[in-house]
Protein backbone atom coordinates (compact mmCIF):
# COMPACT_ATOMS: atom_id res chain seq x y z
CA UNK A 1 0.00 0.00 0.00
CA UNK A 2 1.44 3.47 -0.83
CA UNK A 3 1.42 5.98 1.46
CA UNK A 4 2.15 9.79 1.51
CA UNK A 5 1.75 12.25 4.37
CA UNK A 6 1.17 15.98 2.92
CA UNK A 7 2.28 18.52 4.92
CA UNK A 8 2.14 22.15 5.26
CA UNK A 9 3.34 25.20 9.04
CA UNK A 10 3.32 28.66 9.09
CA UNK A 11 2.73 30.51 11.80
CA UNK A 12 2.81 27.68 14.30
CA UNK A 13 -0.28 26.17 12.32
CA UNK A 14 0.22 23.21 10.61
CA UNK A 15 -2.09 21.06 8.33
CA UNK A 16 -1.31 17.32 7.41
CA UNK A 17 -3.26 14.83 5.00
CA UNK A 18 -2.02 11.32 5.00
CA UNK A 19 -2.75 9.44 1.43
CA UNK A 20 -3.09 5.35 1.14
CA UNK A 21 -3.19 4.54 -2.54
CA UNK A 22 -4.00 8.12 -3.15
CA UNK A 23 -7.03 8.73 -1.16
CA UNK A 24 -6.98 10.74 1.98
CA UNK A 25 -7.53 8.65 4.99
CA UNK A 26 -6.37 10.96 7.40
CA UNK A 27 -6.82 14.93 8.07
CA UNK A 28 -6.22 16.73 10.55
CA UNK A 29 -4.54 21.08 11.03
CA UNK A 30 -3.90 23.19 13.97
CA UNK A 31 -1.37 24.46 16.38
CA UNK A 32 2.20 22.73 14.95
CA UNK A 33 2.44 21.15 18.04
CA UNK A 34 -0.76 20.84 20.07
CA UNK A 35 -0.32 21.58 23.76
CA UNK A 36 -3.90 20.30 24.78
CA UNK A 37 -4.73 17.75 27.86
CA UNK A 38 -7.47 16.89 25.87
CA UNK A 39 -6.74 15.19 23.00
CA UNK A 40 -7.10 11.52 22.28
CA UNK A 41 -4.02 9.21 24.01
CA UNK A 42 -3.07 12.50 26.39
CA UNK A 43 -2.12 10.94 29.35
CA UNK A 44 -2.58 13.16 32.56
CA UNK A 45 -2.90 14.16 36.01
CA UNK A 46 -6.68 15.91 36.60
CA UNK A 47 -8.13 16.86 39.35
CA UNK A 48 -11.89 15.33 40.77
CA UNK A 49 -13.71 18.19 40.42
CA UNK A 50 -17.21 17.35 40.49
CA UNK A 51 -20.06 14.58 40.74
CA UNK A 52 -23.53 14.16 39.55
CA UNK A 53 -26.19 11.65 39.00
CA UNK A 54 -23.02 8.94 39.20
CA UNK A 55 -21.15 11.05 36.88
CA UNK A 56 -17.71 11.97 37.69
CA UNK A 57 -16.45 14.86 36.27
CA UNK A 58 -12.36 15.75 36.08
CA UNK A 59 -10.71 19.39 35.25
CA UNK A 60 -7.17 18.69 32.98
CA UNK A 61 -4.17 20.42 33.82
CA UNK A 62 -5.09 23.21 31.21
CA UNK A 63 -8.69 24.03 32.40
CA UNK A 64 -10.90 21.51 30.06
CA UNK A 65 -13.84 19.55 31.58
CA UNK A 66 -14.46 16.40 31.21
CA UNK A 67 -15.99 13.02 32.00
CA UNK A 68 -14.01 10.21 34.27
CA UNK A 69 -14.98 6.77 33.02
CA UNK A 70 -14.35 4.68 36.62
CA UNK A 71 -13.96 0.58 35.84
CA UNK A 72 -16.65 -0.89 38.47
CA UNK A 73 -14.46 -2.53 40.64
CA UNK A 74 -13.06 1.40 41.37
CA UNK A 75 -13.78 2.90 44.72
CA UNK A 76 -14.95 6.09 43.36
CA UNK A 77 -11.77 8.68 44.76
CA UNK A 78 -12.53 11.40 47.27
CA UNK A 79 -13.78 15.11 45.43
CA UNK A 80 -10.06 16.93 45.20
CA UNK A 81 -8.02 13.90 44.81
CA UNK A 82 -5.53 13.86 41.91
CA UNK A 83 -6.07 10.94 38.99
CA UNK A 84 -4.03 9.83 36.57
CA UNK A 85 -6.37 9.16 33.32
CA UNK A 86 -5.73 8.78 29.52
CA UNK A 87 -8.35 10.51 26.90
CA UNK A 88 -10.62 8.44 24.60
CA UNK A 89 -12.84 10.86 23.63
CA UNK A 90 -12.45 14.99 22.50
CA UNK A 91 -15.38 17.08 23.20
CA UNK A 92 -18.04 17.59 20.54
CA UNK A 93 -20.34 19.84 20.29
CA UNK A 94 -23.12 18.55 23.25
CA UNK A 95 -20.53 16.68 24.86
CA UNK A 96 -17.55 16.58 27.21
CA UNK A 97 -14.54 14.98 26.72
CA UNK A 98 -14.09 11.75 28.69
CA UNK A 99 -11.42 9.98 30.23
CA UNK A 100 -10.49 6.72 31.21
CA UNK A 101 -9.01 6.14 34.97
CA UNK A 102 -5.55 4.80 35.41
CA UNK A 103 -4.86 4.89 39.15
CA UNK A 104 -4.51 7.32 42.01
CA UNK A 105 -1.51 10.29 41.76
CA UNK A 106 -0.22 12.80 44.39
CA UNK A 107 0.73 16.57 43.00
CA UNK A 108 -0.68 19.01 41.14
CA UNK A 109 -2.47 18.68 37.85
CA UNK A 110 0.04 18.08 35.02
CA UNK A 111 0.25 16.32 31.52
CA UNK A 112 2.10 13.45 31.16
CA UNK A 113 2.56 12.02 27.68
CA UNK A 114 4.87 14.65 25.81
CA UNK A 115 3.59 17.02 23.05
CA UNK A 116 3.83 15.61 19.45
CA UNK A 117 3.67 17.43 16.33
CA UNK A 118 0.58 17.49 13.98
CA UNK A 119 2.98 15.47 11.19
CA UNK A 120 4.39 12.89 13.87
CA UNK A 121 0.42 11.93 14.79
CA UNK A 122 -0.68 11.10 11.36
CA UNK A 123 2.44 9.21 10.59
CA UNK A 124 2.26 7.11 13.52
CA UNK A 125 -0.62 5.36 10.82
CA UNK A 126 1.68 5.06 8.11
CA UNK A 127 5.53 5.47 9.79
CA UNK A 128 6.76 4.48 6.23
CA UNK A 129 5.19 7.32 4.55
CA UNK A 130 6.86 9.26 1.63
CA UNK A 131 6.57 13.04 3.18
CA UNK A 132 5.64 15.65 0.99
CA UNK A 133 5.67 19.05 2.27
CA UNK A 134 5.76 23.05 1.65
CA UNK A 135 3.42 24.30 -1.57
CA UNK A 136 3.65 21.48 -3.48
CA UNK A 137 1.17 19.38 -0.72
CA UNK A 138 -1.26 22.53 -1.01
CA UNK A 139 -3.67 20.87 -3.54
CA UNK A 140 -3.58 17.38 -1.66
CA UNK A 141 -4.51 18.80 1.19
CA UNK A 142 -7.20 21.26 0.19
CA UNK A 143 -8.84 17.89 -1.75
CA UNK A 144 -8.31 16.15 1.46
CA UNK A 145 -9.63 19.42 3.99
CA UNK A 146 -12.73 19.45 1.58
CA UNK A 147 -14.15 15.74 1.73
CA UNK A 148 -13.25 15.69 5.65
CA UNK A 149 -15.58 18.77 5.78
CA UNK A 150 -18.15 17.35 2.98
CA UNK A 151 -17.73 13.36 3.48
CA UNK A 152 -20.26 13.06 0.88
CA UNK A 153 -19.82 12.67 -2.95
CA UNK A 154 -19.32 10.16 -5.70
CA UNK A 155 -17.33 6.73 -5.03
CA UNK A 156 -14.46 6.01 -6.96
CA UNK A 157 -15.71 3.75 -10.41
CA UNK A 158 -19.54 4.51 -9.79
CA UNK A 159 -21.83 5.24 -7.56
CA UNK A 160 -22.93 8.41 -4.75
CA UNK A 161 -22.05 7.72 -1.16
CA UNK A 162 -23.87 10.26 0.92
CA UNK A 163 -22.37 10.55 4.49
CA UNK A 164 -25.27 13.04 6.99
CA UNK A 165 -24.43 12.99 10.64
CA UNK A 166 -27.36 14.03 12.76
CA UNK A 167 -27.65 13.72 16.71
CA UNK A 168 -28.64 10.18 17.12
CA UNK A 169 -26.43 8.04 14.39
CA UNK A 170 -24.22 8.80 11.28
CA UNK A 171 -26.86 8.24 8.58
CA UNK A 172 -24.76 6.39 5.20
CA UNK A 173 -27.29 6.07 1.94
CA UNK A 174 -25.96 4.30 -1.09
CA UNK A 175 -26.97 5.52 -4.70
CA UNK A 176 -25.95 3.06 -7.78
CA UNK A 177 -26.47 5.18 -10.03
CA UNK A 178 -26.53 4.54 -13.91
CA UNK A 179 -25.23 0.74 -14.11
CA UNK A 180 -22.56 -0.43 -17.34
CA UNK A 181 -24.90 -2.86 -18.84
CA UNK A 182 -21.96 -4.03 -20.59
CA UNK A 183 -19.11 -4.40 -18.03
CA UNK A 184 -22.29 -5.70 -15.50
CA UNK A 185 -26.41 -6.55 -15.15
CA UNK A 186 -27.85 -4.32 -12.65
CA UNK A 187 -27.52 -7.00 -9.78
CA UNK A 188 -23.59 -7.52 -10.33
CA UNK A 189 -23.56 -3.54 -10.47
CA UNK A 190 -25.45 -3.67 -7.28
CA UNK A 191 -23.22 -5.85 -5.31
CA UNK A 192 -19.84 -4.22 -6.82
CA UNK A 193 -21.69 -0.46 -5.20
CA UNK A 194 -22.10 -2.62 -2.13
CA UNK A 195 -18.95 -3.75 -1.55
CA UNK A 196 -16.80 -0.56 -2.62
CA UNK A 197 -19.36 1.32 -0.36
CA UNK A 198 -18.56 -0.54 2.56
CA UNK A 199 -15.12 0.58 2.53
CA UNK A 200 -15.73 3.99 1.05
CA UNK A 201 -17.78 4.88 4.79
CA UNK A 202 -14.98 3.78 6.75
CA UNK A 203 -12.50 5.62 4.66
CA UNK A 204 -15.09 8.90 4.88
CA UNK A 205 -15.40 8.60 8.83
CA UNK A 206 -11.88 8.48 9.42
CA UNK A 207 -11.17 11.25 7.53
CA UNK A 208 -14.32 12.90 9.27
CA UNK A 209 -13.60 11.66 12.49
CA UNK A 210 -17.11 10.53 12.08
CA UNK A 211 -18.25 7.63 14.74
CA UNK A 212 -21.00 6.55 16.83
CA UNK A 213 -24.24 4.45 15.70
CA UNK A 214 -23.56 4.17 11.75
CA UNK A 215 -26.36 3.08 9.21
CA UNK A 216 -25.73 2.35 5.92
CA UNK A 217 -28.88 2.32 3.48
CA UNK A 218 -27.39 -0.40 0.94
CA UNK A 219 -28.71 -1.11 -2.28
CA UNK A 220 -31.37 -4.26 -2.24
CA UNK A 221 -32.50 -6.41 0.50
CA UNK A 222 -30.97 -9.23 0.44
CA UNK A 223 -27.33 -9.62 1.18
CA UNK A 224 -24.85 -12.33 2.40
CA UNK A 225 -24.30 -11.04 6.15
CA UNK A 226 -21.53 -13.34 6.58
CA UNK A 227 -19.79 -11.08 3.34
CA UNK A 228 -21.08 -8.10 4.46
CA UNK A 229 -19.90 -8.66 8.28
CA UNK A 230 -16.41 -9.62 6.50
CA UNK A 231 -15.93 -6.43 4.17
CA UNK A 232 -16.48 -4.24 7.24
CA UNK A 233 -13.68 -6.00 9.37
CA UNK A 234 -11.46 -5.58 6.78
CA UNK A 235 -12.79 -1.91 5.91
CA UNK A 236 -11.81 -0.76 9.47
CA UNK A 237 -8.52 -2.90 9.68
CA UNK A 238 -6.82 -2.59 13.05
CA UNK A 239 -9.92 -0.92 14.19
CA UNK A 240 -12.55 -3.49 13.49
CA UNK A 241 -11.97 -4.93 16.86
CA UNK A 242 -13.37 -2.09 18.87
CA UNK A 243 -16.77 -1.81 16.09
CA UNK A 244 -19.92 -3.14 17.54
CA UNK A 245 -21.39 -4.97 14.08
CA UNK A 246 -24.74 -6.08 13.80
CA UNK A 247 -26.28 -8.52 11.87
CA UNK A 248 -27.47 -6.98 8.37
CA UNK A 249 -31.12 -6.57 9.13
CA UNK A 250 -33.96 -7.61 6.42
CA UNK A 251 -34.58 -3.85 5.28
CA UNK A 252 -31.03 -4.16 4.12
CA UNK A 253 -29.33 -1.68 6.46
CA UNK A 254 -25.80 -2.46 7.64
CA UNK A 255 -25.35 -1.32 11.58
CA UNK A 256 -22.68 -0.80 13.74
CA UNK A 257 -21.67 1.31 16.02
CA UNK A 258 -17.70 2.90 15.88
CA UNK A 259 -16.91 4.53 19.20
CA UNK A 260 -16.11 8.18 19.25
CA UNK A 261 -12.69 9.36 19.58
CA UNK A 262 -11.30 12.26 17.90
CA UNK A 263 -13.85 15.33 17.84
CA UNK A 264 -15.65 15.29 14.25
CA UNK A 265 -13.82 17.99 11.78
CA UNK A 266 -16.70 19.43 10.85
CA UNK A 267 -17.85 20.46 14.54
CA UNK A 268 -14.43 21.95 15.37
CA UNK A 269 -14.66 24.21 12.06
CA UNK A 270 -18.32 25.28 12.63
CA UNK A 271 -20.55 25.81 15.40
CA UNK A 272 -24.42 24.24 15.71
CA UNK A 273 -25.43 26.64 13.61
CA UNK A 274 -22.95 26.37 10.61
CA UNK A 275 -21.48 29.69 11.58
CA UNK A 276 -17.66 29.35 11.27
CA UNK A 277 -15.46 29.33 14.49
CA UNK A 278 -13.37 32.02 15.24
CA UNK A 279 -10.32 30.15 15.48
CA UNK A 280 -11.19 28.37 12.57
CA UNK A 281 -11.45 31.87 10.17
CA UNK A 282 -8.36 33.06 11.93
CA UNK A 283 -6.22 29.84 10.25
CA UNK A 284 -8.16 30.49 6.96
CA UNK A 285 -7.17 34.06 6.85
CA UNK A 286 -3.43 33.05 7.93
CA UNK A 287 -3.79 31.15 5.13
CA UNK A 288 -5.04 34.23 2.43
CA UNK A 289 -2.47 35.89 3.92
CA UNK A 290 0.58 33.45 2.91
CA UNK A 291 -1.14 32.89 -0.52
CA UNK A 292 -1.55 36.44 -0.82
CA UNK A 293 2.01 37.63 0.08
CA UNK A 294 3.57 35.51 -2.07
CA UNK A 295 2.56 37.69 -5.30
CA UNK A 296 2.12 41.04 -3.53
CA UNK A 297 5.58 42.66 -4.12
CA UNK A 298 6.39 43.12 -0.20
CA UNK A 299 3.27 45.29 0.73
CA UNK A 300 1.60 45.72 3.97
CA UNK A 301 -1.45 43.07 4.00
CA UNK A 302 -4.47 43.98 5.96
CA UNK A 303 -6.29 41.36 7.98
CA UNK A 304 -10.14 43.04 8.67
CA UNK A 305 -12.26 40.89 10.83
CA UNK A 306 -14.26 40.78 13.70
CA UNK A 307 -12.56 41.74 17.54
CA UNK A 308 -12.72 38.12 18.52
CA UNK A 309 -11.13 36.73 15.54
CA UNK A 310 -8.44 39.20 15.16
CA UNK A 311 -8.01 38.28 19.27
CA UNK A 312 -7.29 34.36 17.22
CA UNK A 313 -5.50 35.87 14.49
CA UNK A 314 -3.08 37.88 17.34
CA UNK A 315 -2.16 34.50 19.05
CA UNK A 316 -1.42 32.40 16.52
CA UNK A 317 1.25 34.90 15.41
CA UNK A 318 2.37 35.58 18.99
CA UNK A 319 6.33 35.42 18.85
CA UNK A 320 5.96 34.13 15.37
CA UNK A 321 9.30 34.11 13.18
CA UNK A 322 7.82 33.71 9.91
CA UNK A 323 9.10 37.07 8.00
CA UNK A 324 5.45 37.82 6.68
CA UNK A 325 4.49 38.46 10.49
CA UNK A 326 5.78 42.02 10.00
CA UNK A 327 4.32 42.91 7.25
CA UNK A 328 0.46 41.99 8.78
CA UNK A 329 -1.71 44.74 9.79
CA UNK A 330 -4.54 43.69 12.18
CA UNK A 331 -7.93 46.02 12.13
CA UNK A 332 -10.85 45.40 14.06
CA UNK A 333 -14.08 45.71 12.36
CA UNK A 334 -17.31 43.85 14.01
CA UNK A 335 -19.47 44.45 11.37
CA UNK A 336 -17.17 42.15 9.74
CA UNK A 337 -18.41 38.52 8.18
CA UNK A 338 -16.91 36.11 10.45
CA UNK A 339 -14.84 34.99 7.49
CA UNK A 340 -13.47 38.93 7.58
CA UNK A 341 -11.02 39.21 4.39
CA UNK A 342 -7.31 40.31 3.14
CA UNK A 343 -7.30 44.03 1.83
């Protein structure tokens, strides 16, 4: 299998696209080097902060809330007392992130498992990765930022996968299409959608960092489960093991249920009402700004935008070395889009 990581940093922000046989698998941009408690396989010391209903509830060494997941044979630890946990889940949009308990600490809140770089974590899936970075990964990645954002679209040799999360399950429907009567009859085109479906949704929720309860509206009604059951262990690889798979059921729905780890793309770019994030428009106008200054002569660029993303836009570049730094202006306007703009 080939693989190639795509790879872009300025300004501290990185993003980094990881390719296997030249589909994106993997997405993920940000801070170069993410300094978070909170991200998934963070090992830290938290502090019990809280209980409800059962519910334990931690604060991580940098101020983030989250859930404590106790194993049941766990006397539940005194409010105040000092854990040791590891993160299996990043907060989404309704929910906190949770943690899983590792034993009993002394000292103050702290994290544990060193910072890694953006390009290190996505090549810890492919360590053998050909690394492509700088301008020349800009087009890979924009392909790959753009189906992460919009998982759904047409499937490689035929056939529309659409891919529409809402609250309750990940909702996967399967359109053949116009069939090649000549390379197959409409029931071999059928089962060929099928099967390339099957591991076009667990390519799409990866690159997502879609999970949850999954349904997948296949084409027809009756399938052989045992197939079915087999093309989504080997979909999911290494991950199959943790997948809860149900039995294909007779309206011809595959089911199973991927648990959540990394916080869905899509909900760290844009808030529950599709508005765009402030952080988020303060990378994309970084961006403008890099594309923009390389064909500007050496002029002063402008970045106009609302106070709380130019607030985003001032700490990203915060001790920044990159020589365009200089040469931004910052101007508040809040009658601004929250996409503001380059003038």
């Amino acid at each position: 299998m080939s693989a190639v990581l795509y790879y872009h940093s300025r300004f501290g922000i990185a993003r980094a696209a990881l390719y296997l046989n030249g589909q994106p698998h993997y997405y993920d941009e940000g801070l170069e080097i993410e300094p978070s408690c909170a991200r998934v396989g963070v090992r830290s010391v938290a502090r019990l902060s809280g209980r409800a209903g059962g519910v334990n509830f931690l604060t991580l060494a940098d101020g983030i809330e989250a859930v404590l997941d106790l194993p049941q044979n766990i006397k539940v630890p005194p409010l105040g007392a000092a854990v040791e946990v590891e993160m299996i889940a990043e907060a989404r949009r309704d929910k906190r992130a949770r943690a899983n308990f590792i034993k009993l600490l002394d000292g103050e809140p702290r994290r544990i498992t060193p910072p890694v770089s953006l390009k290190v974590a996505l090549l810890r899936h492919a360590p053998d990765a050909c690394v492509v970075e700088g301008e020349e990964a800009a087009d890979y990645l924009d392909a790959a930022e753009s189906e992460a954002l919009s998982p759904s679209g047409p499937m490689p040799d035929g056939g529309y996968l659409s891919i529409e999360p809402t609250r309750a399950l990940i909702a996967c429907d399967l359109d053949a299409g116009a069939a090649d009567t000549i390379a197959a009859s409409p029931k071999q085109w059928a089962r060929q959608c099928n099967e390339r479906a099957i591991f076009e949704v667990a390519r799409r929720l990866r690159l997502s960092n879609l999970a949850g309860l999954v349904v997948v509206d296949l084409i027809g009604r009756r399938h052989d489960a045992d197939i079915i059951r087999g093309l989504a262990q080997t979909a999911f690889g290494d991950e199959a093991a943790r997948l809860i798979i149900a039995p294909v059921t007779k309206f011809g729905t595959l089911e199973f249920i991927r648990p959540w780890g990394a916080a869905p793309l899509r909900d760290r770019a844009y808030d529950e009402a599709g508005r765009l994030r402030p952080d988020r428009a303060a990378r994309l106008l970084l961006r403008q700004a890099a594309e923009a200054g390389r064909h500007d002569g050496g002029r002063l660029l402008t970045i106009r935008a609302s106070s709380v993303v130019i607030d985003a836009v001032r700490d990203y570049i915060k001790g920044s070395l990159d020589p365009l730094t200089a040469r931004l202006k910052l101007e508040r306007d809040d009658a601004a889009p929250m996409a503001g703009k380059i003038v």
